[in-house]
Protein backbone atom coordinates (compact mmCIF):
# COMPACT_ATOMS: atom_id res chain seq x y z
CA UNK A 1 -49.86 42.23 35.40
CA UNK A 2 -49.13 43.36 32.15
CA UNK A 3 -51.00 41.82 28.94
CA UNK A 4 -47.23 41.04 27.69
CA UNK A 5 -44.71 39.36 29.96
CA UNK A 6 -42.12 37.69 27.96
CA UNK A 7 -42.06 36.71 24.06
CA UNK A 8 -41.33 33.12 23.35
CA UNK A 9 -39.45 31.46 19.89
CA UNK A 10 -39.57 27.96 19.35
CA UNK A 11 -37.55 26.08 17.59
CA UNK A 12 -36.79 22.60 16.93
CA UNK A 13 -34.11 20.54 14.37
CA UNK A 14 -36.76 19.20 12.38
CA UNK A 15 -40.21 19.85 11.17
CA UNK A 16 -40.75 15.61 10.10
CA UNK A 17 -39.27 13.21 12.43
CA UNK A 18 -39.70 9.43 12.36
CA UNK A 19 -40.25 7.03 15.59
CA UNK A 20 -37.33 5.91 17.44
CA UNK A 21 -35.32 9.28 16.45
CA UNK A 22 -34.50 12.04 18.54
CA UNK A 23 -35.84 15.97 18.06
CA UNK A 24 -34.17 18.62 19.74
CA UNK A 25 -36.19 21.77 20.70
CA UNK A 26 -34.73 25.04 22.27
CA UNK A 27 -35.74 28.50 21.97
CA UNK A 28 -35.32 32.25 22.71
CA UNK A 29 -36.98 34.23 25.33
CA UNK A 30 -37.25 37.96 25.06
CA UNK A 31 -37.96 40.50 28.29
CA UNK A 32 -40.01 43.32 25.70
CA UNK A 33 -41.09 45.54 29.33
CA UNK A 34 -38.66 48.42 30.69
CA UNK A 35 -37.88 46.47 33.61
CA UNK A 36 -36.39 43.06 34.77
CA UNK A 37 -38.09 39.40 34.51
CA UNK A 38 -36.93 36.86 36.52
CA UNK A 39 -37.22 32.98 34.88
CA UNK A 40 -37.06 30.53 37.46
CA UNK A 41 -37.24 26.62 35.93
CA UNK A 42 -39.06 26.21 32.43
CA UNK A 43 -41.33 23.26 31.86
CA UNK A 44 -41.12 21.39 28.49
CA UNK A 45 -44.24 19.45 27.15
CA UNK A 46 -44.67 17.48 24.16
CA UNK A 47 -48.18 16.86 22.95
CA UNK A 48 -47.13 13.37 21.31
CA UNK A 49 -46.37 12.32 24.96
CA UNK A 50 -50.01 13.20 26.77
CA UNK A 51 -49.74 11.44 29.82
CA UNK A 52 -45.89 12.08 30.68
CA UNK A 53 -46.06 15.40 33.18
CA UNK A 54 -43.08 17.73 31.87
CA UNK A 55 -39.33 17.88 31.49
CA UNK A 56 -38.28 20.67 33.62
CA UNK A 57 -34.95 22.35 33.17
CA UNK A 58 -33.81 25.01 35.61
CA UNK A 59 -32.93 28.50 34.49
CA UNK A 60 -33.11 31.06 37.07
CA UNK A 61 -31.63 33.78 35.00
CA UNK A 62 -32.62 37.67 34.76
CA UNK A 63 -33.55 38.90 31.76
CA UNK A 64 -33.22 42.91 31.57
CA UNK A 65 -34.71 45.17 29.61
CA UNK A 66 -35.13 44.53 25.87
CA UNK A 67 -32.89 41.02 26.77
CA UNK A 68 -33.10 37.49 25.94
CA UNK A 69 -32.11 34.43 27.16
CA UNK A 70 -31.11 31.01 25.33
CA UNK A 71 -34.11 28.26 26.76
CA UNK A 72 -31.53 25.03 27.29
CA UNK A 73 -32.63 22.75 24.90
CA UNK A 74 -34.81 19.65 25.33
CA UNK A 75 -33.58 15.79 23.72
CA UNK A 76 -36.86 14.01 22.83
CA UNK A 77 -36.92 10.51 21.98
CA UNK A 78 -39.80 10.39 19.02
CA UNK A 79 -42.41 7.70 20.27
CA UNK A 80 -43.79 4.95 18.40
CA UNK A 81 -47.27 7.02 18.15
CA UNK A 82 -49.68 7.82 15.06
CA UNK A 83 -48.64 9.92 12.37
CA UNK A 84 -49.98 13.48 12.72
CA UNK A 85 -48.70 16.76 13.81
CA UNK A 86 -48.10 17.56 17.16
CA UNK A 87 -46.53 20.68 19.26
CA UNK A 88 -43.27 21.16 21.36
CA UNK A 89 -44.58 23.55 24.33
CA UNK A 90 -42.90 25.16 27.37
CA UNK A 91 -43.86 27.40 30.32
CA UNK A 92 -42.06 29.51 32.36
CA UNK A 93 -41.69 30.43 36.31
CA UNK A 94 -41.65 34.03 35.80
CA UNK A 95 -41.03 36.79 38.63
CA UNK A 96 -41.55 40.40 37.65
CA UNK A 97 -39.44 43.20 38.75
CA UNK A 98 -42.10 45.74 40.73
CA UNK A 99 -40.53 49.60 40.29
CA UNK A 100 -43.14 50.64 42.91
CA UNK A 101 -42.27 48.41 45.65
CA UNK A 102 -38.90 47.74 44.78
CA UNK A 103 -39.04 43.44 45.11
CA UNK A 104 -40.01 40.75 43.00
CA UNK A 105 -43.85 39.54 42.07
CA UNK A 106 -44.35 36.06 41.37
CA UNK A 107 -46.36 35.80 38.52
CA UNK A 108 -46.72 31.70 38.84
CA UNK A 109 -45.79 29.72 36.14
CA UNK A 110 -47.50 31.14 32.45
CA UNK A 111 -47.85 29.45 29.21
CA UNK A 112 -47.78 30.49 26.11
CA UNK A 113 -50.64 30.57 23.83
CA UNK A 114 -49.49 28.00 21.53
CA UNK A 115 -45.97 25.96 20.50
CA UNK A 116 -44.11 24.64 18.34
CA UNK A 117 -45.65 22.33 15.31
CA UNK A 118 -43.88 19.25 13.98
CA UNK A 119 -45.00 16.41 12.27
CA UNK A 120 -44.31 12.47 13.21
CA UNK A 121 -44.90 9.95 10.30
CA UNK A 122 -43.88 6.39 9.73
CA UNK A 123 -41.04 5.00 7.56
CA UNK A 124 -40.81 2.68 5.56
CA UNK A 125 -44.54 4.13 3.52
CA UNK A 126 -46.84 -0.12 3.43
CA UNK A 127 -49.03 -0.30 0.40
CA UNK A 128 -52.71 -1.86 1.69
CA UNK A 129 -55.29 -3.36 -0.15
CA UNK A 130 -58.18 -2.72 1.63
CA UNK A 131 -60.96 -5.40 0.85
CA UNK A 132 -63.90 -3.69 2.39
CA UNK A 133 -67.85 -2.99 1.83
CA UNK A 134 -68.72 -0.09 -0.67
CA UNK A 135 -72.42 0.38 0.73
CA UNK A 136 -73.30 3.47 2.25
CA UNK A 137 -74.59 1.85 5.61
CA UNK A 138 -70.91 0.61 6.33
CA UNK A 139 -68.79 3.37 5.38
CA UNK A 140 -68.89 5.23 9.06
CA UNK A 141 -67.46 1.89 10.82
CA UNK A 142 -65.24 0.64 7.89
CA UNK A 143 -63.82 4.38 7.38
CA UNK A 144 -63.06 4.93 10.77
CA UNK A 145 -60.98 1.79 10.37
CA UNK A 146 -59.06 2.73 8.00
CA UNK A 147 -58.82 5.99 9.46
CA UNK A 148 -56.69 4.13 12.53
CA UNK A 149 -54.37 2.41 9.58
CA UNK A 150 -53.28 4.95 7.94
CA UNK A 151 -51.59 7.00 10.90
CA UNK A 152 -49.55 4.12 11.29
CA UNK A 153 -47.55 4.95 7.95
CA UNK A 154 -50.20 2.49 5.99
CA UNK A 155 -51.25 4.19 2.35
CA UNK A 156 -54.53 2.27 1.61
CA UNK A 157 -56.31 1.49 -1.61
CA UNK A 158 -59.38 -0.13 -3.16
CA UNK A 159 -60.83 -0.58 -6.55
CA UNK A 160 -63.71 1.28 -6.79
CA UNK A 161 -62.68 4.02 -3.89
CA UNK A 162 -59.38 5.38 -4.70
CA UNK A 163 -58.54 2.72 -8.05
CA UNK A 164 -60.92 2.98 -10.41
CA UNK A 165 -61.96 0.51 -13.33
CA UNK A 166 -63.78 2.25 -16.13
CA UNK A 167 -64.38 -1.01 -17.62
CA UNK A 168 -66.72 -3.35 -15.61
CA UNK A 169 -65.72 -6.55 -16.93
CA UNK A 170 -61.84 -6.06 -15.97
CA UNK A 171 -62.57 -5.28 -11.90
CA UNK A 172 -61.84 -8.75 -10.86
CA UNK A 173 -58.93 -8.32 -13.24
CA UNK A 174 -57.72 -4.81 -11.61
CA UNK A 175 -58.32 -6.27 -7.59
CA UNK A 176 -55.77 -9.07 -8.15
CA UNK A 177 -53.59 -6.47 -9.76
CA UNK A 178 -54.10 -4.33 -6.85
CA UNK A 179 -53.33 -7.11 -4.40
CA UNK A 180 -50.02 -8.24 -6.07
CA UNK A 181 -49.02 -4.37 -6.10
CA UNK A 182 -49.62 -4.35 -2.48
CA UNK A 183 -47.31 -4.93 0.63
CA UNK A 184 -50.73 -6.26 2.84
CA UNK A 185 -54.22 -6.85 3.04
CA UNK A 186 -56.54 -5.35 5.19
CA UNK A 187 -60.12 -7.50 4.92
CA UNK A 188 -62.62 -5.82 6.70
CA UNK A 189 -65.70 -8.21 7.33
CA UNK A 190 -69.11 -5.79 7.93
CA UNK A 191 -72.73 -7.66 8.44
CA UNK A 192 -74.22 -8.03 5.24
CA UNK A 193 -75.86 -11.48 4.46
CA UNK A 194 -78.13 -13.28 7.31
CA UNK A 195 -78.79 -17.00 7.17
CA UNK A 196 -81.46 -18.02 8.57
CA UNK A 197 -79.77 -21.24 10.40
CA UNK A 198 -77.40 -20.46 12.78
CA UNK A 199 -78.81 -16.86 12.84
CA UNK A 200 -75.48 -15.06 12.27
CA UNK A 201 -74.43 -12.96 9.34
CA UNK A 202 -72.07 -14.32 6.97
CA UNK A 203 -69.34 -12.44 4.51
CA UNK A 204 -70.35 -11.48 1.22
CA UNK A 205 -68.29 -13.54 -2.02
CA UNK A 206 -65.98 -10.50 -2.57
CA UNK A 207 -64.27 -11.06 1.02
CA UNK A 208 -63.57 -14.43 0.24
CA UNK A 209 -61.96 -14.41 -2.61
CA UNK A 210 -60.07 -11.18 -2.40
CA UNK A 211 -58.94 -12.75 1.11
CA UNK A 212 -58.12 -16.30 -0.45
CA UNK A 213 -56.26 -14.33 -3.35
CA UNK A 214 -54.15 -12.67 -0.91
CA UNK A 215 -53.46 -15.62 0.63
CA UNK A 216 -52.10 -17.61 -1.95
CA UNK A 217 -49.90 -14.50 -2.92
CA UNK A 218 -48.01 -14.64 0.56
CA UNK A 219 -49.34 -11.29 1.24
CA UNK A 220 -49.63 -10.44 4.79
CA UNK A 221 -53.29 -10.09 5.86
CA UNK A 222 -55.39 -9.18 8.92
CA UNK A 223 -58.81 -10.06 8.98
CA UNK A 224 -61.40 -7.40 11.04
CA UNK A 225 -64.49 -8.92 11.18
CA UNK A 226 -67.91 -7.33 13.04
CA UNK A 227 -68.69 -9.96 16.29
CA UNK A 228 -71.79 -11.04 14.41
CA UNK A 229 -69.84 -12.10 11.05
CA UNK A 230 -70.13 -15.69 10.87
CA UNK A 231 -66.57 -16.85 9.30
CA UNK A 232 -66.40 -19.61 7.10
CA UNK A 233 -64.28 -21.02 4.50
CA UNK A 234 -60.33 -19.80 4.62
CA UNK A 235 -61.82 -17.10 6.77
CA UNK A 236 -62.88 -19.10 9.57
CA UNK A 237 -59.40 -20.90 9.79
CA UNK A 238 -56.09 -19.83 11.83
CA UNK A 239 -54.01 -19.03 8.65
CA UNK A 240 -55.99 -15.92 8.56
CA UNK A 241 -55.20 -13.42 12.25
CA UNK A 242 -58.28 -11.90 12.61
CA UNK A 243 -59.70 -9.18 15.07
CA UNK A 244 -63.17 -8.94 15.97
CA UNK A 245 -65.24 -5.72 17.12
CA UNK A 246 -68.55 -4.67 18.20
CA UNK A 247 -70.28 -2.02 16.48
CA UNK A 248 -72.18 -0.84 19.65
CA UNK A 249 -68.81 0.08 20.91
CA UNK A 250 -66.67 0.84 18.00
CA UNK A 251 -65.03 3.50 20.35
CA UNK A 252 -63.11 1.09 22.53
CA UNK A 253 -62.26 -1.23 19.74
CA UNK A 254 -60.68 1.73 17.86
CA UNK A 255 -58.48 3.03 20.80
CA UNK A 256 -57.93 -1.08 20.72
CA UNK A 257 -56.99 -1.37 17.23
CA UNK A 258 -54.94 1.86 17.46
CA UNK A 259 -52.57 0.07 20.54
CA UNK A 260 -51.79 -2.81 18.20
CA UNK A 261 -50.86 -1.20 15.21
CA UNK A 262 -47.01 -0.74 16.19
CA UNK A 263 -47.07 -4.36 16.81
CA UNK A 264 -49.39 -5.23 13.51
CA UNK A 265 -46.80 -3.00 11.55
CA UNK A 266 -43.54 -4.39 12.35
CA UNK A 267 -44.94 -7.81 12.26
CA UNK A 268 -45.74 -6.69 8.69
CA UNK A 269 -42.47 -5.65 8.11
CA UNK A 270 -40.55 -8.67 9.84
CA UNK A 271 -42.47 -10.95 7.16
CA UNK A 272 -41.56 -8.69 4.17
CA UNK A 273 -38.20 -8.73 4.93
CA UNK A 274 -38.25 -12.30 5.08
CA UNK A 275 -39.51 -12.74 2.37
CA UNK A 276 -36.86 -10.28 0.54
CA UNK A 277 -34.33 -12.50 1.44
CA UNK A 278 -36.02 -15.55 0.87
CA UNK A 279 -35.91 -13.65 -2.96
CA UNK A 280 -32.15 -12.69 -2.75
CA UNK A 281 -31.23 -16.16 -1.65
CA UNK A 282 -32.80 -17.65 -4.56
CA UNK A 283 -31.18 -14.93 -6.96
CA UNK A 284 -28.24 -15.74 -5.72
CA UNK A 285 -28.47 -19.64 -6.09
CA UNK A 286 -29.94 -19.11 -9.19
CA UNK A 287 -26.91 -16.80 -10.13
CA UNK A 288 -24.27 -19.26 -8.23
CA UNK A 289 -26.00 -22.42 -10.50
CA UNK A 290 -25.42 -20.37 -13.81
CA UNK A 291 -21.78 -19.29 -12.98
CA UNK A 292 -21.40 -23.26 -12.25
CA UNK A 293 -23.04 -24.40 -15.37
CA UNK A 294 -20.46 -21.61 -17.54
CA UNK A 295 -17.72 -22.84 -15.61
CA UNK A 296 -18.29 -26.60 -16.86
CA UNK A 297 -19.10 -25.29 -20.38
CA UNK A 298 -15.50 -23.45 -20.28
CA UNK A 299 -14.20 -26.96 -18.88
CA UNK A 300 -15.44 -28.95 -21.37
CA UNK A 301 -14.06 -26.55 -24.23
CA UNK A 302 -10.53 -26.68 -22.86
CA UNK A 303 -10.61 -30.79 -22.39
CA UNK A 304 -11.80 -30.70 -26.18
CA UNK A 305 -9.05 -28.43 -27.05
CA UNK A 306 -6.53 -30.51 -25.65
């Protein structure tokens, strides 16, 4: 078999698509030998779909000589799946014309080395505030956290990480700034003070009150707290949704955490929008209560008038 059978272009409708939309991908398929290729059925695979086996469209077309052939496009829904970039691929069933014997060779079906990259990110962009542990001992299991968020169209920030406070004294100051900028609070709860009673590890201060701050601000939070974190105060109660995880298999609570972020997003979103409108309604009341109070003023000055 020759080291060159067909050449292969790729190309899809968009380079950034968003969940719930629809990429097309076609391409061209050029026969560079001196003699005919045969294309039986061509096998479309998208890497943002791993487990689905491939669309398969059927060709069986001859392509001569220095020829080409249109690949019939593929319609793929874009799935609710974590930013990143992924590739549109395709194979081929490919026959070879054989001077010598004068029939076709099957050459099976071949791949080529590599496809098509586009990119998958979420829309609307979420500000979180992340309220999390700054010590060196926490940062693999609180990073890889945060890790998970942020492919689900989260941007994430935290004073003294990415928002920094040159002035000591105004941190408290700056997180409660931070908070109120945010869209919602992500509290992650990592071992860090033991007491000696009930032999379980309780939150430091911080949690708590960035965590009761974001509370009283309506902000949407989640609460992921290590399996060993005692939780007490507002933390311990139901008004706070909180996730637990194990350490000794962060693995399995990651792939976990990653399967409920469409549903921890557009809960997210459901609340912000209520919210928005609980805001436009009172605009508007406010707006119908002053057109009222103008109207009576205009009232008034007429009866006086009169």
């Amino acid at each position: 078999m020759p080291d060159v059978i067909w050449y292969l272009q790729i190309t899809v409708d968009r380079k950034v698509a968003y969940p719930n939309e629809e990429l097309f991908a076609s391409g061209i398929l050029y026969n560079p030998n001196s003699y005919p290729i045969y294309i039986g059925s061509c096998y479309w695979y998208f890497t943002c779909y791993p487990d689905c086996s491939p669309g398969v469209n059927q060709i069986s077309n001859t392509i001569y000589p220095n020829g080409s052939i249109v690949v019939p496009p593929w319609r793929l829904p874009i799935p609710n799946v974590p930013e990143g970039q992924y590739e549109a691929q395709v194979s081929f069933d490919t026959w070879s014309w054989n001077m010598s014997l004068q029939n076709w060779q099957d050459l099976g079906r071949i791949y080529p080395e590599h496809g098509e990259p586009f990119s998958i990110i979420h829309s609307p962009r979420l500000r979180a505030f992340i309220s999390r542990s700054n010590h060196d001992v926490d940062r693999p299991i609180v990073e890889s956290i945060i890790y998970v968020v942020q492919q689900w169209g989260f941007d994430t920030h935290t004073v003294g990480i990415n928002e920094i406070e040159n002035e000591e004294e105004k941190v408290p100051e700056r997180i409660i700034q931070e908070i109120v900028k945010s869209d919602c609070v992500f509290a992650i709860a990592t071992p860090r003070d033991v007491s000696s009673i009930p032999a379980f590890f309780r939150t430091l201060t911080w949690l708590h009150n960035e965590v009761s701050f974001s509370y009283l601000a309506e902000k949407p939070t989640l609460l992921i707290a290590d399996e060993t974190v005692l939780l007490d105060g507002l933390t311990g109660t139901q008004q706070i949704p909180t996730i637990k995880y194990s350490s000794r298999d962060l693995n399995a609570f990651l792939q976990r955490l990653n399967g409920l972020m469409p549903v921890i997003r557009e809960t997210i979103l459901g609340q912000l929008y209520q919210k928005w409108q609980q805001e436009r309604i009172k605009e508007i009341e406010q707006i119908c209560y002053q057109s009222f109070l103008a109207g009576m003023v205009v009232q008034k000055k007429l009866l006086l008038e009169e």
